[in-house]
N, C-alpha and C. Protein backbone atom coordinates (compact mmCIF):
# COMPACT_ATOMS: atom_id res chain seq x y z
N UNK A 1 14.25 -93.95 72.77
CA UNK A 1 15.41 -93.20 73.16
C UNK A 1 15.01 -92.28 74.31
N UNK A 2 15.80 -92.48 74.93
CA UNK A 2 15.61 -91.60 76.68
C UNK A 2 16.89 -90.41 76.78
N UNK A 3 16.38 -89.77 77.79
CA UNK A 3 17.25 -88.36 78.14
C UNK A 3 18.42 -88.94 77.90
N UNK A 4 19.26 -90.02 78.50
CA UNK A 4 20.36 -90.06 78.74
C UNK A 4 21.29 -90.59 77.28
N UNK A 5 20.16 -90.95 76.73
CA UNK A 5 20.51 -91.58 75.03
C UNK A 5 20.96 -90.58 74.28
N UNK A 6 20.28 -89.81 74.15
CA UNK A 6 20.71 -88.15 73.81
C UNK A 6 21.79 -87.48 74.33
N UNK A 7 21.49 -87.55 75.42
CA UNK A 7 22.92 -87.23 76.32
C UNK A 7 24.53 -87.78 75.62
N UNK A 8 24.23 -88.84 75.66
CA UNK A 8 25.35 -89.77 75.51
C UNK A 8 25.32 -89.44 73.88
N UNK A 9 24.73 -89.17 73.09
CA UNK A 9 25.10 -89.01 71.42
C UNK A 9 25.70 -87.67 71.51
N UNK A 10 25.18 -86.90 72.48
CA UNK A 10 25.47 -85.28 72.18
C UNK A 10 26.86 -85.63 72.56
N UNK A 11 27.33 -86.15 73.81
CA UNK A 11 28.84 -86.16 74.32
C UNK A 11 29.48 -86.99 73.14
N UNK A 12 29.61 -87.56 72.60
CA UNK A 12 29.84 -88.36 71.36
C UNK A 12 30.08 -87.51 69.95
N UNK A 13 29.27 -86.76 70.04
CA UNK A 13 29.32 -85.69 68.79
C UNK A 13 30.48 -84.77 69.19
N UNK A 14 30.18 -84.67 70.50
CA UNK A 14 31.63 -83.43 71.08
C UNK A 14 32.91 -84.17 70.51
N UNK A 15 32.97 -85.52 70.80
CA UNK A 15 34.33 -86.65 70.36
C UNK A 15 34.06 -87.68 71.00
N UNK A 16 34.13 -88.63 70.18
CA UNK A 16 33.91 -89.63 69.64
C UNK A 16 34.80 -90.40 70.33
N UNK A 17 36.11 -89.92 70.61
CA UNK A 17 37.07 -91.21 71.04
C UNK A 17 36.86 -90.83 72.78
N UNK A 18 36.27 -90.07 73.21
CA UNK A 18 36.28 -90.56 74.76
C UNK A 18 35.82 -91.72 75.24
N UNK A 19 36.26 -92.24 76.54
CA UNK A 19 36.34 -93.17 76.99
C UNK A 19 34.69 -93.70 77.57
N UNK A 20 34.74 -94.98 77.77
CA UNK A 20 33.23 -95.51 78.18
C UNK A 20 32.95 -94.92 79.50
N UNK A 21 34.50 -95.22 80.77
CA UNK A 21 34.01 -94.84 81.56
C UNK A 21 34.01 -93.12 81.75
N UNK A 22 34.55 -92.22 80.82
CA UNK A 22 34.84 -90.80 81.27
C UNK A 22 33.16 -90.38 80.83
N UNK A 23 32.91 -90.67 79.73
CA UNK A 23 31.30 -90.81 79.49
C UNK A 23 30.43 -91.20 80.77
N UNK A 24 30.52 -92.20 80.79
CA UNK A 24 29.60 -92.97 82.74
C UNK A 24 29.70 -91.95 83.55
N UNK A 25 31.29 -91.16 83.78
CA UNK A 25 31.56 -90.62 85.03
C UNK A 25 30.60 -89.02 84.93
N UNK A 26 30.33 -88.72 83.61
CA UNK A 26 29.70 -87.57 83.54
C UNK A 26 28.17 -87.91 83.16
N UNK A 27 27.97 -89.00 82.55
CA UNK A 27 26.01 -89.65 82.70
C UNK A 27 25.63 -89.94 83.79
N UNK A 28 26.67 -90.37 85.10
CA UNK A 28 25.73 -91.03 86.34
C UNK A 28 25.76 -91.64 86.34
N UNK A 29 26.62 -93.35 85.08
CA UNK A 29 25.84 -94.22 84.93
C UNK A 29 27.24 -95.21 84.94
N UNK A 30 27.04 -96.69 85.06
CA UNK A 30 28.02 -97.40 84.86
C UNK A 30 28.72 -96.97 83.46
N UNK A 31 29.88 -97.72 83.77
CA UNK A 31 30.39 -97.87 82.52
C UNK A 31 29.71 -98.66 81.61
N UNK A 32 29.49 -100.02 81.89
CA UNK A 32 28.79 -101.16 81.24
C UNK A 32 27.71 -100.40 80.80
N UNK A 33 26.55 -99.77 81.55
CA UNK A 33 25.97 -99.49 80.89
C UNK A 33 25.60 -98.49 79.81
N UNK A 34 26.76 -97.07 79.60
CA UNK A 34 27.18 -96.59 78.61
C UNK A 34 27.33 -97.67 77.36
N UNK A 35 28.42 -98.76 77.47
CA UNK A 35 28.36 -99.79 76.43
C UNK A 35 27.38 -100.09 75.99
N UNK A 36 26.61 -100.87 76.90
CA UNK A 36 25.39 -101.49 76.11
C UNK A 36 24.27 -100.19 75.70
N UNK A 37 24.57 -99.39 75.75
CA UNK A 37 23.73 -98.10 74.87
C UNK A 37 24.33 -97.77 73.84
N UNK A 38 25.93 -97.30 73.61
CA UNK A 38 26.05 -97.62 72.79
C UNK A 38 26.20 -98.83 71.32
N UNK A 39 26.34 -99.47 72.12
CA UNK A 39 25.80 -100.92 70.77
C UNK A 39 24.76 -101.03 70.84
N UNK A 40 23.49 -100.54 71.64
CA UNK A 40 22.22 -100.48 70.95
C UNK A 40 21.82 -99.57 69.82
N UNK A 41 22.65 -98.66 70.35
CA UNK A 41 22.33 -96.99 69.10
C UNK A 41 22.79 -97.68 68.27
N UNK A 42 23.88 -98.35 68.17
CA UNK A 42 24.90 -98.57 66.67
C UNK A 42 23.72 -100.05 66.26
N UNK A 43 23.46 -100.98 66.50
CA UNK A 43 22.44 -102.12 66.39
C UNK A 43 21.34 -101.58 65.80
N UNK A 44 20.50 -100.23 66.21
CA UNK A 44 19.40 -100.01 65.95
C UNK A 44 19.48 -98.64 64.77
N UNK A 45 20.89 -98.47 64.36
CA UNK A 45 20.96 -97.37 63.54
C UNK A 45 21.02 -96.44 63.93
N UNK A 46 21.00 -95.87 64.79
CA UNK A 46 20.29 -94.59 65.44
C UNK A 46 22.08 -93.93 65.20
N UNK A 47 23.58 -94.59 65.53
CA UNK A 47 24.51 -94.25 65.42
C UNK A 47 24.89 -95.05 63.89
N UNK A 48 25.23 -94.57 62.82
CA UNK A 48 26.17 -95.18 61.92
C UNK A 48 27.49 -95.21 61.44
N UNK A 49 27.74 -94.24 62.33
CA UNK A 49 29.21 -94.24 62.27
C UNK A 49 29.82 -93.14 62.88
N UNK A 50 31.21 -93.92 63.40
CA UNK A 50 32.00 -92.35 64.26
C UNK A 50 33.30 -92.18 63.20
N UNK A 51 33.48 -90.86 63.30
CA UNK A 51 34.25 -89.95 62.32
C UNK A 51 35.09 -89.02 63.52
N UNK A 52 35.51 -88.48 62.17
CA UNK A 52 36.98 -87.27 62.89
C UNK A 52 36.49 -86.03 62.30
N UNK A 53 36.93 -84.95 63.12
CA UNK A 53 36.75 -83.95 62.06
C UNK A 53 37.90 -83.19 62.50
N UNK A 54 38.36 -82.71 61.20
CA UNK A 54 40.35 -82.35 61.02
C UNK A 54 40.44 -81.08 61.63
N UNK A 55 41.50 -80.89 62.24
CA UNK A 55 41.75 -78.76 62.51
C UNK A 55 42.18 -78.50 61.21
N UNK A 56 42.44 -77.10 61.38
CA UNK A 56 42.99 -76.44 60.49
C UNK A 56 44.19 -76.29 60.12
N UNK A 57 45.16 -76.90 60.27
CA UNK A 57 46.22 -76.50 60.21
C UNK A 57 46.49 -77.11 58.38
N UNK A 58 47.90 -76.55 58.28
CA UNK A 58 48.31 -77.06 57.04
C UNK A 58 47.71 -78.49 56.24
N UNK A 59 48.40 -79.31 57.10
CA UNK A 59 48.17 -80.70 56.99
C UNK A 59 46.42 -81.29 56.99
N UNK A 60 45.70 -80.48 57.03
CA UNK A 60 44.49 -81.21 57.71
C UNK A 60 43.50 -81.65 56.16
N UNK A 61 42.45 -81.30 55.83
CA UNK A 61 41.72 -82.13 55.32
C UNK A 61 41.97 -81.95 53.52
N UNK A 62 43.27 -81.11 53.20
CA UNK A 62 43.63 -80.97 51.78
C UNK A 62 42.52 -80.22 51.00
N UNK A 63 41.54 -80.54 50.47
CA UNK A 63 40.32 -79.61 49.35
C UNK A 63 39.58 -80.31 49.68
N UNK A 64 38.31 -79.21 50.00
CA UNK A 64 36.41 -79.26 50.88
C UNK A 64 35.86 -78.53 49.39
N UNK A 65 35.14 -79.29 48.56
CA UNK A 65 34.76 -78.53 47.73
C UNK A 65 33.04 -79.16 48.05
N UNK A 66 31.77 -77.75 48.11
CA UNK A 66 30.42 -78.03 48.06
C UNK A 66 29.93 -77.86 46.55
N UNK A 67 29.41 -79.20 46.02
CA UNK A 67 28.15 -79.30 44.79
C UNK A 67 27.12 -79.06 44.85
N UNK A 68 26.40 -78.28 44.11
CA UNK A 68 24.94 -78.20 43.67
C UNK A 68 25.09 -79.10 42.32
N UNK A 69 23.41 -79.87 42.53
CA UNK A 69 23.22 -80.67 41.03
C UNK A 69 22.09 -80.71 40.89
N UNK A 70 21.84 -80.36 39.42
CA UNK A 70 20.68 -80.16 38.81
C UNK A 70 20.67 -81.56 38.08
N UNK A 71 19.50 -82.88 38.42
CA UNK A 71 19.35 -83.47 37.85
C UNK A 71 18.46 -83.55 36.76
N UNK A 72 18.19 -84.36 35.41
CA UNK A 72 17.16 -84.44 34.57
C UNK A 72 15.80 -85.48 35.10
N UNK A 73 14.63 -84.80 34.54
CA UNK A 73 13.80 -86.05 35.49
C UNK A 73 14.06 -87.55 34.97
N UNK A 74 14.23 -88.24 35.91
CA UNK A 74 13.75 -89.76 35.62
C UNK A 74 14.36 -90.70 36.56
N UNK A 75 14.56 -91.34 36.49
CA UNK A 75 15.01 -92.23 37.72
C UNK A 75 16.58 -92.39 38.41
N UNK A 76 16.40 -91.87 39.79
CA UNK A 76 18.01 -90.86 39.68
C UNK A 76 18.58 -92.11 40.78
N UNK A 77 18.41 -93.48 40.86
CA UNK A 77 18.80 -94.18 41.44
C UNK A 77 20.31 -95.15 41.66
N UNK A 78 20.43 -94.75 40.32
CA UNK A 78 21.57 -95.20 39.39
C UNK A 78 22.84 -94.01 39.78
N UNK A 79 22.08 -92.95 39.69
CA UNK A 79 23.26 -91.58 40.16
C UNK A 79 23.49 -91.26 41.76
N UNK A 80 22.62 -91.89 42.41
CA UNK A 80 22.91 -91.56 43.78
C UNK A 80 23.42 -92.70 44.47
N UNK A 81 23.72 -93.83 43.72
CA UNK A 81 24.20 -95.38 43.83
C UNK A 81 25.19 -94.83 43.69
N UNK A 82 26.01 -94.14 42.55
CA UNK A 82 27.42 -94.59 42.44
C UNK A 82 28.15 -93.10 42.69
N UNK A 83 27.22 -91.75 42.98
CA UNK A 83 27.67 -90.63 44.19
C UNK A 83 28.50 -91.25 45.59
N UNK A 84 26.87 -92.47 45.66
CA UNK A 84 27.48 -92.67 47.27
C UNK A 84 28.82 -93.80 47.35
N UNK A 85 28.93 -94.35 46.05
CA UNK A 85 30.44 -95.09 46.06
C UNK A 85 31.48 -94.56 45.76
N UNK A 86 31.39 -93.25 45.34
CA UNK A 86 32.87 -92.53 45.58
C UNK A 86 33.27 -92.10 46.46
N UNK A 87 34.44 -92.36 46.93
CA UNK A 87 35.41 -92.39 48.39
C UNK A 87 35.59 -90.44 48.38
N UNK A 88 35.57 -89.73 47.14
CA UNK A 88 35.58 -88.32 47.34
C UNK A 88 34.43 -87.75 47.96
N UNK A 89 33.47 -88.39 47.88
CA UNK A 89 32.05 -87.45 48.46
C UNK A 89 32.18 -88.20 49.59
N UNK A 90 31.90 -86.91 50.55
CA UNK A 90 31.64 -87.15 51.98
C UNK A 90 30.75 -87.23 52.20
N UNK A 91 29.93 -86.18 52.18
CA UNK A 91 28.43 -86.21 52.31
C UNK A 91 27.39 -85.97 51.00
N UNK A 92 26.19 -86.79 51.06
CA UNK A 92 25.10 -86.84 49.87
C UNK A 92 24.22 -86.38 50.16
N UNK A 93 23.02 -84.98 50.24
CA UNK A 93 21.75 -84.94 50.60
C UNK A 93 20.96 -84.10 49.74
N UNK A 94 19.88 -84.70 49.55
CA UNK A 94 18.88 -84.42 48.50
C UNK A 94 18.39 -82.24 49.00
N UNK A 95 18.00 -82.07 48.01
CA UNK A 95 17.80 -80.88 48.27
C UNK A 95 16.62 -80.26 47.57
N UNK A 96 15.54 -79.05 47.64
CA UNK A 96 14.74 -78.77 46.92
C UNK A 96 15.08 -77.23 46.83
N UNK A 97 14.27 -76.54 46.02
CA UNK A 97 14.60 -75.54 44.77
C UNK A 97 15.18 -75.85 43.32
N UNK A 98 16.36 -75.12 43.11
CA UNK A 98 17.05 -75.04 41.75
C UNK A 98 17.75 -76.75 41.58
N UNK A 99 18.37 -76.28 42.85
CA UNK A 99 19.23 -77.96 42.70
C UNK A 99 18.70 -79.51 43.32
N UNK A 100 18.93 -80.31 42.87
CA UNK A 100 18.44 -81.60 43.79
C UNK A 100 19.03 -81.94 44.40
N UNK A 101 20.59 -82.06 44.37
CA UNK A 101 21.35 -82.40 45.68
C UNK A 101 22.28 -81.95 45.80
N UNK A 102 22.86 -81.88 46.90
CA UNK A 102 24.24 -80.98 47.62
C UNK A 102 25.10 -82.43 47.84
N UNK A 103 26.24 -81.69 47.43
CA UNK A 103 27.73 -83.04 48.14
C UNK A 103 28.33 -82.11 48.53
N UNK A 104 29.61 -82.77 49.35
CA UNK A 104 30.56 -82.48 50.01
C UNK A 104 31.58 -83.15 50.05
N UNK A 105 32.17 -82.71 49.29
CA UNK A 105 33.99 -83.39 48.55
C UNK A 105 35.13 -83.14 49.10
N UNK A 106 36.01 -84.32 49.24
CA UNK A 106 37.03 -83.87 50.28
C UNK A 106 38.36 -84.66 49.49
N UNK A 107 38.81 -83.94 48.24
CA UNK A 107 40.17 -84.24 47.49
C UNK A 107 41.34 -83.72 48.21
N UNK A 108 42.73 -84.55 47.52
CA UNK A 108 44.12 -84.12 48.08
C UNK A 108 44.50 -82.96 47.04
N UNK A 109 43.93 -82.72 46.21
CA UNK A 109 44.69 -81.67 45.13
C UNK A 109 43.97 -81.10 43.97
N UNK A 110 43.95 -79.89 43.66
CA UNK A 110 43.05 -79.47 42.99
C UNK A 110 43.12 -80.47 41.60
N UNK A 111 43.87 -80.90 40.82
CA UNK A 111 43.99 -81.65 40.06
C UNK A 111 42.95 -82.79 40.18
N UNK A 112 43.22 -83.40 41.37
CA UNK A 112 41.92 -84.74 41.72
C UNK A 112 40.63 -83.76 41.60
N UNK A 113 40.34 -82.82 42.58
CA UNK A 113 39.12 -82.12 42.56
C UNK A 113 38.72 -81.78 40.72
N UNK A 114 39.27 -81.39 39.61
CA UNK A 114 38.82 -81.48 38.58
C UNK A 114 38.40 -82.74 38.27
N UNK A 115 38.97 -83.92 38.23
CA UNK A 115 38.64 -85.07 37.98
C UNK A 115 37.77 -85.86 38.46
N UNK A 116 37.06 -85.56 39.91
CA UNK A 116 36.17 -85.87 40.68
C UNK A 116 35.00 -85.06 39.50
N UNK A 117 35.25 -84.08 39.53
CA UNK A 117 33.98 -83.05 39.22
C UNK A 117 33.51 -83.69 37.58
N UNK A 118 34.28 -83.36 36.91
CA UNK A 118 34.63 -84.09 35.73
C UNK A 118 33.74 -85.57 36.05
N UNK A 119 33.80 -86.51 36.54
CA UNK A 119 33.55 -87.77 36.60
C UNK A 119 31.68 -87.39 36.98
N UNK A 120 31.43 -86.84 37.37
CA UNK A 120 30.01 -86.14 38.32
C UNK A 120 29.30 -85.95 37.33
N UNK A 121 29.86 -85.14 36.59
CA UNK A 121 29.01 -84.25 35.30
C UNK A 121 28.82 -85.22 34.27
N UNK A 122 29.86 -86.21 33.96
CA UNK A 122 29.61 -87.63 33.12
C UNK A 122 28.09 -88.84 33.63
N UNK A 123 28.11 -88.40 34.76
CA UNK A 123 26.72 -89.53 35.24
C UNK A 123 25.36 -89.11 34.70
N UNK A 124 24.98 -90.24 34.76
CA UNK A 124 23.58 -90.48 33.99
C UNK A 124 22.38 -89.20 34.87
N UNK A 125 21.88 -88.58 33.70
CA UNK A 125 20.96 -87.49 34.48
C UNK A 125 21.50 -86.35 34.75
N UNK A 126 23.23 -85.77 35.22
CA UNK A 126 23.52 -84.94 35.79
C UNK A 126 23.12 -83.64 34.95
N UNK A 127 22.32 -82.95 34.63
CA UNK A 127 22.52 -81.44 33.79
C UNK A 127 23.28 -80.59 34.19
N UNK A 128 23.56 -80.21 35.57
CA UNK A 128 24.08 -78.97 35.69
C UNK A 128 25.04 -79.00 37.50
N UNK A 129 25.67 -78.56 36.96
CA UNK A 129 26.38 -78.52 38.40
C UNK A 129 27.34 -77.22 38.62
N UNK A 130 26.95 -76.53 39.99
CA UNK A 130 27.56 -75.54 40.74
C UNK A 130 28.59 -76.00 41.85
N UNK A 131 30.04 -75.69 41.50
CA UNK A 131 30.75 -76.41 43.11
C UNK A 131 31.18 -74.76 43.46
N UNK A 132 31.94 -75.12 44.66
CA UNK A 132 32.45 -73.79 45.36
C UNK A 132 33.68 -74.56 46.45
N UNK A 133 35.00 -73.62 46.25
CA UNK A 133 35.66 -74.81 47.16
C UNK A 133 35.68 -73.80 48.51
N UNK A 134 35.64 -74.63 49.36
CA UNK A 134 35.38 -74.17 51.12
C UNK A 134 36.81 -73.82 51.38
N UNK A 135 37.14 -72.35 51.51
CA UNK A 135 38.59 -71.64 51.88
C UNK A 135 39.00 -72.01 53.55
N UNK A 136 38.11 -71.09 54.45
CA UNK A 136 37.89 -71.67 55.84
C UNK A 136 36.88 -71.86 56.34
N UNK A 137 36.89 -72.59 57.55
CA UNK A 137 35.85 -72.75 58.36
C UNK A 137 36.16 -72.33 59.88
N UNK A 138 34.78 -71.47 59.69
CA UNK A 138 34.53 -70.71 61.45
C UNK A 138 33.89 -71.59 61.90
N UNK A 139 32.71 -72.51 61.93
CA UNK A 139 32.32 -72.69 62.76
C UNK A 139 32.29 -74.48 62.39
């Protein structure tokens, strides 16, 4: 990965849906060859996926609730298999101290958000879990 690879992920992170050539016109670089960098990043992993991220307004992402989870020792492969197949968790990442991993839950209604949580605490290993639901976001 070269300066301009970076370049081109950072402008990408800004948003995602700009254009190949409005990208080129600010790298220096063809359009084409913006493309074929990006389907190399996405080919080689380096990109796995482009996303949205919602404003604030009324309508926007419904309930952001963050988990702490205290797992029991033993083989937590089975629990982070079927974390990562629920369509409510956004994000999965392992963590050290008190808790082992942090999520990031994104329900339409506090009602679902009990039932998500509820379903969490039923998995194999889970002992203990801290959520907190995300009111706003500054940054």
């Amino acid at each position: 990965m070269d300066e301009t690879d970076r370049q081109l992920i950072f402008l990408l992170g800004e948003d995602a849906r700009r254009s190949a050539t409005d990208l080129a016109a600010e790298l220096g670089v063809s359009r084409v060859t913006v493309q074929n960098r990006i389907d190399r990043l996405i080919a080689n992993s380096t990109i796995t996926r482009f996303t949205i991220t919602l404003g604030q307004g009324e309508d926007s992402a419904g309930i952001e609730a963050l988990v702490l989870l205290r797992l029991s020792n033993g083989d937590s492969r089975k629990t982070i298999a079927r974390l990562r197949e629920m369509t409510e968790v956004h994000s999965l990442a392992s963590a050290n101290g008190m808790y082992d991993f942090i999520l990031e839950l994104r329900v339409a209604t506090l009602p679902r958000l009990d039932q998500v949580l509820s379903e969490i605490r039923r998995l194999p290993l889970v002992l203990e879990s801290n959520s907190c639901i995300r009111m706003k976001q500054f940054k």
